[in-house]
Structures are given as C-alpha cells and as structure tokens.
N, C-alpha and C. Protein backbone atom coordinates (compact mmCIF):
# COMPACT_ATOMS: atom_id res chain seq x y z
N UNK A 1 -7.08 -21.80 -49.14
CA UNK A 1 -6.88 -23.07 -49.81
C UNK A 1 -6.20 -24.03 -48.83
N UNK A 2 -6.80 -24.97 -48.63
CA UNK A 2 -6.51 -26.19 -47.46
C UNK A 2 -5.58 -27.41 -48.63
N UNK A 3 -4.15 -27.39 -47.76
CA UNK A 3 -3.33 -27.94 -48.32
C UNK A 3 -2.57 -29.13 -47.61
N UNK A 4 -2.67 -30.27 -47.50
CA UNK A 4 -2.20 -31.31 -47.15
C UNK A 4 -0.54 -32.25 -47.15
N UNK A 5 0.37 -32.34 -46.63
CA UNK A 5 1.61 -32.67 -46.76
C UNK A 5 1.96 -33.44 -45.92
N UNK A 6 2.06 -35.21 -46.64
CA UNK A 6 2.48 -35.91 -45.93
C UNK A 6 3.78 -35.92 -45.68
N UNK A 7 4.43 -36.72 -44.82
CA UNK A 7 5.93 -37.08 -44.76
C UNK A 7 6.30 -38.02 -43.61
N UNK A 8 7.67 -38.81 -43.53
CA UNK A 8 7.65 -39.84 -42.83
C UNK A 8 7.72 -41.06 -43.72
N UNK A 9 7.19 -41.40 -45.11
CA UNK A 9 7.20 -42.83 -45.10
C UNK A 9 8.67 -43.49 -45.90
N UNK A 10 8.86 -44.54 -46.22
CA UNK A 10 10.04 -45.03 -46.68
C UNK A 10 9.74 -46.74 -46.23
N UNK A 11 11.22 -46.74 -46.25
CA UNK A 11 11.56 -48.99 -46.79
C UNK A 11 11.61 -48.66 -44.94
N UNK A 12 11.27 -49.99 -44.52
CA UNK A 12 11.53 -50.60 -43.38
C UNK A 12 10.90 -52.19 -43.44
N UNK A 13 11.80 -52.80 -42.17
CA UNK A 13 11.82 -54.49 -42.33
C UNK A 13 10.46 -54.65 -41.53
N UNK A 14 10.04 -55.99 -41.86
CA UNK A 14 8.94 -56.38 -40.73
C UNK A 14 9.22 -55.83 -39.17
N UNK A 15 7.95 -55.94 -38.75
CA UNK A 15 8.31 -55.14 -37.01
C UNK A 15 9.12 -54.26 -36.68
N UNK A 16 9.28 -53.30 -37.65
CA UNK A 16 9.87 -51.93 -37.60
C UNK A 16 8.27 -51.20 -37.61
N UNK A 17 9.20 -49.56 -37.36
CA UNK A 17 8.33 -48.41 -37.34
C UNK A 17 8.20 -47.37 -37.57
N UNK A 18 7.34 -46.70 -38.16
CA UNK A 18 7.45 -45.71 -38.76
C UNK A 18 6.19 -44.43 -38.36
N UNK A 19 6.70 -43.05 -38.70
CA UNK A 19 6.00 -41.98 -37.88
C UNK A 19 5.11 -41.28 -39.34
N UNK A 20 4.35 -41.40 -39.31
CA UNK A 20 3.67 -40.70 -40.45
C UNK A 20 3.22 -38.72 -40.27
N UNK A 21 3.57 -38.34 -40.51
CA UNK A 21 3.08 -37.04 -40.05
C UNK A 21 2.38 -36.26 -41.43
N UNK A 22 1.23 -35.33 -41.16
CA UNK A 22 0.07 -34.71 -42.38
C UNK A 22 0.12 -33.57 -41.48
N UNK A 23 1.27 -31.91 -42.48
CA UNK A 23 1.22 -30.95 -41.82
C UNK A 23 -0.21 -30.12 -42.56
N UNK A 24 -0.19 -29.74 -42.42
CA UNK A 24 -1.80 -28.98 -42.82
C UNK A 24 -1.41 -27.49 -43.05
N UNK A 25 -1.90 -26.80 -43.90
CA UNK A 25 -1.99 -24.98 -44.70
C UNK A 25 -3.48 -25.15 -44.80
N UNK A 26 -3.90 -23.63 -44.29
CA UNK A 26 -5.29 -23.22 -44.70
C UNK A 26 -6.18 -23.88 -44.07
N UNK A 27 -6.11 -24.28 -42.68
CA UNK A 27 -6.60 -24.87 -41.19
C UNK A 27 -6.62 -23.86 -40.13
N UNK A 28 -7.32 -23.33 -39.93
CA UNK A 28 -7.22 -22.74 -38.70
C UNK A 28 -7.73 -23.23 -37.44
N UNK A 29 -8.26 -24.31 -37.17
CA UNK A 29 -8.22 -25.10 -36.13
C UNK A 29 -9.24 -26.85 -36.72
N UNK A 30 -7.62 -27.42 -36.64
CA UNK A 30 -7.83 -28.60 -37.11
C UNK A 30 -8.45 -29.43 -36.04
N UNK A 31 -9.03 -29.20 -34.79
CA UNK A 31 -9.82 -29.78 -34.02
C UNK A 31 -11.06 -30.01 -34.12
N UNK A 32 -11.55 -29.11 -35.44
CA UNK A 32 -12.96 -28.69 -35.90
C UNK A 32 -13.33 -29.69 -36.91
N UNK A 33 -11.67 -30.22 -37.81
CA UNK A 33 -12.07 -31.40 -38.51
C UNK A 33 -12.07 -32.81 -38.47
N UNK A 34 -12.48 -33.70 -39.28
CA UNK A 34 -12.37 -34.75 -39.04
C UNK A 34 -10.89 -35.46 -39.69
N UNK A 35 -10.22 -35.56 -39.29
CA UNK A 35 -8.63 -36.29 -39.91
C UNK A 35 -8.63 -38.34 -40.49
N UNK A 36 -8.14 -38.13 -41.49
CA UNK A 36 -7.82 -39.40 -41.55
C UNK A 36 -6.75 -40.14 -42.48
N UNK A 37 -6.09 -41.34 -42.00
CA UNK A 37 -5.16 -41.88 -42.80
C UNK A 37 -5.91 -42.79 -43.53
N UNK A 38 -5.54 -42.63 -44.90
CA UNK A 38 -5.96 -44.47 -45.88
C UNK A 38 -4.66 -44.35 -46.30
N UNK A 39 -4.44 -45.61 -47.29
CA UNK A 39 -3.78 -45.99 -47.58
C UNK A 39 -4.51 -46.86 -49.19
N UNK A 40 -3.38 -46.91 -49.97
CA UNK A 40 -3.80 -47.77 -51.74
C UNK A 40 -2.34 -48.55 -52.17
N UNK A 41 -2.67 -49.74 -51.44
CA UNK A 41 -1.67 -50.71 -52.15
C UNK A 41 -2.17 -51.19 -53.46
N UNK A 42 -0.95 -51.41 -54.34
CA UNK A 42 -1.11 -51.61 -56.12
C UNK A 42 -2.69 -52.80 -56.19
N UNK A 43 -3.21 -52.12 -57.52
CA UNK A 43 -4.39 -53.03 -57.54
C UNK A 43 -5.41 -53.09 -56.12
N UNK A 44 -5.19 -52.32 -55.67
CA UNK A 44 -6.17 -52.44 -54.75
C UNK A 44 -6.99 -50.81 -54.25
N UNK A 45 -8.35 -50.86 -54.20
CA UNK A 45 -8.73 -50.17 -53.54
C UNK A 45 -8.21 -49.19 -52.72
N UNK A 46 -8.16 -47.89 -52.27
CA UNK A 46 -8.26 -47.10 -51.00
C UNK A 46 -8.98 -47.52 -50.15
N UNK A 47 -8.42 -47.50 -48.89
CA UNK A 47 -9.16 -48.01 -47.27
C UNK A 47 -8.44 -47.19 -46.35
N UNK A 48 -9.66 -47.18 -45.38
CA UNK A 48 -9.70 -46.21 -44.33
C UNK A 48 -8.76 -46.82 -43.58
N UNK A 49 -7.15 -46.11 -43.18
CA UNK A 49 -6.45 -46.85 -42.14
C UNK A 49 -7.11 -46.53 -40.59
N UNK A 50 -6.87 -45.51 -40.05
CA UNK A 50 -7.35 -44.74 -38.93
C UNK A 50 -8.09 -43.26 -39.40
N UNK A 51 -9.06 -42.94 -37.91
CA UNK A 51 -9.46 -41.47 -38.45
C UNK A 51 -9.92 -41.47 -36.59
N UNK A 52 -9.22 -40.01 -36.47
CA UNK A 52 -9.94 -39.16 -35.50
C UNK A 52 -10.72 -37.98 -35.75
N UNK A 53 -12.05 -38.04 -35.05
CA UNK A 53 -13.31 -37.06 -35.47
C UNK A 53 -12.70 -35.70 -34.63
N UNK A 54 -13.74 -35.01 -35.00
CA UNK A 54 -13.77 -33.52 -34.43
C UNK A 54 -13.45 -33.54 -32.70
N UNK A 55 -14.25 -34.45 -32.49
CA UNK A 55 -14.26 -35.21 -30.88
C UNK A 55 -13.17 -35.49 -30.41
N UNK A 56 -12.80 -36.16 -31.24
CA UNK A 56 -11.64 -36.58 -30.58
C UNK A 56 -11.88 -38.24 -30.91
N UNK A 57 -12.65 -38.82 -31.08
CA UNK A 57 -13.15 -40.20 -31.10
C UNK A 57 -11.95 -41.17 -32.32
N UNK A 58 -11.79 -41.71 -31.80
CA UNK A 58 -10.85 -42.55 -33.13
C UNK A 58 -11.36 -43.88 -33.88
N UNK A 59 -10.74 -44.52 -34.43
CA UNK A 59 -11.26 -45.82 -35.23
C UNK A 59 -9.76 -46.04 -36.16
N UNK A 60 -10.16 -47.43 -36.21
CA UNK A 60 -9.09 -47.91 -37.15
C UNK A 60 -9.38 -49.37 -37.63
N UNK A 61 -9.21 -49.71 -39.07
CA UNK A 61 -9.22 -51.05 -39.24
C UNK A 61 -8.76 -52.25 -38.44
N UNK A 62 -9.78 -52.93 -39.10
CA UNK A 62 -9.16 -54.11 -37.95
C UNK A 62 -7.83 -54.67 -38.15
N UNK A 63 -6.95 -54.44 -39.15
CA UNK A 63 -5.67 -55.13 -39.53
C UNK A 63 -4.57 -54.05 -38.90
N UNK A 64 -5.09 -52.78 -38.20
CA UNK A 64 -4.24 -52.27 -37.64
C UNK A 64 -4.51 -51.98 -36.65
N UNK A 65 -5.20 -52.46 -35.64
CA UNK A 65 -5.67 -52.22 -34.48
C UNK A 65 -4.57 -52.94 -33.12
N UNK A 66 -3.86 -52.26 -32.88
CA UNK A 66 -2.66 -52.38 -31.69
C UNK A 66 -1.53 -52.51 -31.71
N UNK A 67 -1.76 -51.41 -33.41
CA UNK A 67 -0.40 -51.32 -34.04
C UNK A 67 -0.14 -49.99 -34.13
N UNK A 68 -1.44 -49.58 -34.69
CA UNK A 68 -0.76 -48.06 -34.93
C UNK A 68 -1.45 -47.05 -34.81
N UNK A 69 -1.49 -46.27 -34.49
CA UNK A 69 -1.99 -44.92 -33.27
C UNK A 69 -2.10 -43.82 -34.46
N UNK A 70 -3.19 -42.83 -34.07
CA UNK A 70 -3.42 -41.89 -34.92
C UNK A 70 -3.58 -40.77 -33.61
N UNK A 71 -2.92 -39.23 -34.03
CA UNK A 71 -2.91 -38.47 -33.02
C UNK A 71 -2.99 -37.56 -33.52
N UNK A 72 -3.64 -36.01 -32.95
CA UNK A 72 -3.71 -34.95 -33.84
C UNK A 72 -3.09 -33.66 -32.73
N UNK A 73 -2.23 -32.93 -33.60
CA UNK A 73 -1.47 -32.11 -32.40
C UNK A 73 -1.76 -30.70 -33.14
N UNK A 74 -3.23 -30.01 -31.79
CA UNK A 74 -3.84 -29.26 -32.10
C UNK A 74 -2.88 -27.66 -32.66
N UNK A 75 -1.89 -27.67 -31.96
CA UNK A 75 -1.01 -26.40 -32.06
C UNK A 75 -0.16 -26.56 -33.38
N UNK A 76 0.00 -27.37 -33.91
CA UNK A 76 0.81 -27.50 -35.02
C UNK A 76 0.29 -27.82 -36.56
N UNK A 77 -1.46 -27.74 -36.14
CA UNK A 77 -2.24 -28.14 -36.85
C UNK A 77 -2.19 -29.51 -37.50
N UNK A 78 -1.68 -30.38 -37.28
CA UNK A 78 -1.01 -31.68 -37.35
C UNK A 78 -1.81 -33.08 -37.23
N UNK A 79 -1.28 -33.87 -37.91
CA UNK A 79 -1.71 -35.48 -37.60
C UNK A 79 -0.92 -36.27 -37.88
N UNK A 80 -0.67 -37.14 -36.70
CA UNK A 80 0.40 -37.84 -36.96
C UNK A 80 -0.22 -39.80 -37.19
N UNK A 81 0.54 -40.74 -37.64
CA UNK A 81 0.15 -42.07 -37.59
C UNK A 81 1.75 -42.54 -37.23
N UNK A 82 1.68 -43.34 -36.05
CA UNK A 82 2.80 -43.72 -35.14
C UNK A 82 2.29 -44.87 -35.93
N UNK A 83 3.10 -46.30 -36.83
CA UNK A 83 3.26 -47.11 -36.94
C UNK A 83 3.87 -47.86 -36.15
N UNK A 84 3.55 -48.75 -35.65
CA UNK A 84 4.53 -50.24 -35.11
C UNK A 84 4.46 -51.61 -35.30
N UNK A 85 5.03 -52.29 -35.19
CA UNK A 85 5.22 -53.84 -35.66
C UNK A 85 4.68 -54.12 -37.37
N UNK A 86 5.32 -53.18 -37.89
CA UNK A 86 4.33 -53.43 -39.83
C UNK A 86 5.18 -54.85 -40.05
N UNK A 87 3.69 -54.96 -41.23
CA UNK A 87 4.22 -56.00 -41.87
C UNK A 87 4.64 -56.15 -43.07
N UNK A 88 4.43 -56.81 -44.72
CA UNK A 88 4.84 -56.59 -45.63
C UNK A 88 3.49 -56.55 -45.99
N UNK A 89 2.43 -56.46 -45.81
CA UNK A 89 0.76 -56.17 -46.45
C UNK A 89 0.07 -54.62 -45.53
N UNK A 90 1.62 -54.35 -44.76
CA UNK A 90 1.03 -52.82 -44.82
C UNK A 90 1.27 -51.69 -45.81
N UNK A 91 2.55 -52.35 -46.86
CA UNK A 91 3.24 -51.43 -47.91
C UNK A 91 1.73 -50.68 -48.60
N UNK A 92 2.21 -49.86 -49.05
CA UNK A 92 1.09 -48.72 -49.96
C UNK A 92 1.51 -47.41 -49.80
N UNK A 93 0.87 -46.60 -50.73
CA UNK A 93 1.03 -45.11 -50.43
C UNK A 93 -0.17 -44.97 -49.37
N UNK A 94 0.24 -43.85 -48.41
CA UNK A 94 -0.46 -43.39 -47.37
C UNK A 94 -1.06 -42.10 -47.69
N UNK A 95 -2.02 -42.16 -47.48
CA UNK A 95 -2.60 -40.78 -47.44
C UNK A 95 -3.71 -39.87 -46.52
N UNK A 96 -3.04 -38.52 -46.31
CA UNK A 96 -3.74 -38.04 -45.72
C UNK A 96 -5.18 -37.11 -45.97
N UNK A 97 -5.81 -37.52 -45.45
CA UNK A 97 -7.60 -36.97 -45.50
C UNK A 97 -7.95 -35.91 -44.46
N UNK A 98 -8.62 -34.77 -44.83
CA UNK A 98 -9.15 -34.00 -44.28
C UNK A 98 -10.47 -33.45 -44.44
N UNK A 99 -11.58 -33.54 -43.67
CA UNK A 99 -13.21 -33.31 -43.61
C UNK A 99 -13.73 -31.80 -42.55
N UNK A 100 -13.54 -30.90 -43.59
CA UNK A 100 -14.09 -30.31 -42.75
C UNK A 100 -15.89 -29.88 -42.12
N UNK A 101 -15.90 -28.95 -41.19
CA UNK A 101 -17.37 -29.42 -41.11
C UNK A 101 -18.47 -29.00 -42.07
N UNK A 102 -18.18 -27.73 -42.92
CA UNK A 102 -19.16 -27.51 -43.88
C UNK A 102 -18.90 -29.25 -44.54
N UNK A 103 -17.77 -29.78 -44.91
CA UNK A 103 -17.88 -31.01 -45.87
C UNK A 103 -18.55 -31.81 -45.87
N UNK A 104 -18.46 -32.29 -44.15
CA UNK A 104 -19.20 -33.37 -43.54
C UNK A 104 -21.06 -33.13 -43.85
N UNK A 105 -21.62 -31.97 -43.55
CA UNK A 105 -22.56 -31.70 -43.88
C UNK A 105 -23.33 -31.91 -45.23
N UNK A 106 -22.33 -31.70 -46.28
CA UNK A 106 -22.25 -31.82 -47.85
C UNK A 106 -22.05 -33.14 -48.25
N UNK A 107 -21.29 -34.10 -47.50
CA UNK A 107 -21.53 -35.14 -48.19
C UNK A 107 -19.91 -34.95 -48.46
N UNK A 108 -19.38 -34.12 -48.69
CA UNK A 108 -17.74 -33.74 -49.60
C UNK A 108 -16.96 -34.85 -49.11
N UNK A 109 -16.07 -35.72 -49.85
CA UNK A 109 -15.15 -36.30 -49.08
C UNK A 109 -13.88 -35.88 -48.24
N UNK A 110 -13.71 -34.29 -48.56
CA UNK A 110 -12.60 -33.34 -48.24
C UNK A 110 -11.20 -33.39 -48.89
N UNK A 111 -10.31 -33.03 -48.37
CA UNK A 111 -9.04 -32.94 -48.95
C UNK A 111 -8.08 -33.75 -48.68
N UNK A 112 -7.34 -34.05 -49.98
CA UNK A 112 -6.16 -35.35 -49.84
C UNK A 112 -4.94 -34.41 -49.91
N UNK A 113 -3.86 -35.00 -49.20
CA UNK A 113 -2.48 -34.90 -49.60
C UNK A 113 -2.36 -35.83 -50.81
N UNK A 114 -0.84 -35.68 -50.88
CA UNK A 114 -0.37 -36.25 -52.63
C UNK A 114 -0.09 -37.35 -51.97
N UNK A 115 0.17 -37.84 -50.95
CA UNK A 115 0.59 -39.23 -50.29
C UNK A 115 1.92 -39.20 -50.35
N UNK A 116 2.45 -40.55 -49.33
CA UNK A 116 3.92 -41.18 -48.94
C UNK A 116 3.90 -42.65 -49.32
N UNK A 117 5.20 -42.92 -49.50
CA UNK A 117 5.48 -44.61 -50.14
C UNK A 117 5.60 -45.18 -48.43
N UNK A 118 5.08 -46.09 -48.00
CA UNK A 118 5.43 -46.70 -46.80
C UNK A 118 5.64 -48.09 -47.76
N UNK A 119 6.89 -48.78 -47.49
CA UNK A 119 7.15 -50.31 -47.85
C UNK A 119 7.73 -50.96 -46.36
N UNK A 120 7.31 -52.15 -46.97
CA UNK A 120 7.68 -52.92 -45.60
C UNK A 120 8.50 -54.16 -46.16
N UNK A 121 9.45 -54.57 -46.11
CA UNK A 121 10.39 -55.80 -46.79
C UNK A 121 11.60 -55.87 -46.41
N UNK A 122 11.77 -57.08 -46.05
CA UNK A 122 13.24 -57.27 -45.52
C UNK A 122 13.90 -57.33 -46.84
C-alpha cells in the first residue's frame, strides 16, 4: 500500500520560503514514478504546481516558474518542492501526487497525500 506524507507547509510573509517535502511508504524505487506537486486554493480548482517524470524531466506552471524547484531524492524515496519568493496567491493546501507506471498506462491518476496548509501573508 503506497502511502503519501506531506510536511513543511505553514504561515510565511511575501518573499519568504518554504521546503515542501512528500515522504513516500510502499515505493520501492520512486525513480520509476512520475511525482507531482498541485496545490487547491479555496473555491478553486486543483492545478498542477510542478512534476518530475520517471526521466527525470520536470515542468511547472507558469506562475511558478523561477520560483520553485521540484527535486526527487532517490535514496530516501522522497520529493521535495523548495519554494522561494511566494506570494499571497500561492496560499493553498499542497499536495502530493504519485503515478506509478502500471498507472500511467491505465489512465489512473495515482496516489495523493492528505496535503499541507502553505499560507502566504504578512
């Protein structure tokens, strides 16, 4: 059973930063999957923040693009999202996504963590 656990988020002011980390159970080599952060601010939709593929290949919205870094640390089975310079329209719960490759094949969207509060407000 593939189990997801975010941690890291909380209050911080504009242009602060924050480390998002998604430890992973029931992975035996998270290099095989596809990882990703979204995020669901109130009334709004889920959106894809960042995602690194099996490859290694990354992507990220355009509202966070040279802000915040998505990294996957193969030995710890791990993914981390290095935030920097947030603003107050990055607040939302964060969440972490996991695709593995039977999923990808299936169509499956894969597995969520329960998510983290990231706020941003002076």
């Amino acid at each position: 059973q593939v189990q997801l656990v975010e941690d890291g988020g909380g209050l911080v002011q504009p242009g602060g930063s924050l480390r998002l980390s998604c430890a992973t159970s029931g992975i035996i080599f998270i290099r095989t999957y596809n990882m990703g952060w979204y995020r669901q601010a109130p009334g709004k939709q889920r959106e894809l923040v960042a995602a690194i593929a099996s490859g290694g290949g990354t992507n990220y919205a355009d509202s966070v693009k040279g802000r915040f870094t998505i990294s996957r640390d193969n030995v710890k089975n791990a993914v981390i999202l290095q935030m920097n310079g947030l603003k107050p329209e990055d607040t939302a719960v964060y969440y972490c996504n996991a695709v593995s490759p039977s999923q990808r094949r299936s169509g499956d969207a894969g597995y969520w963590g329960q998510g983290t509060q990231v706020t941003v407000s002076s």
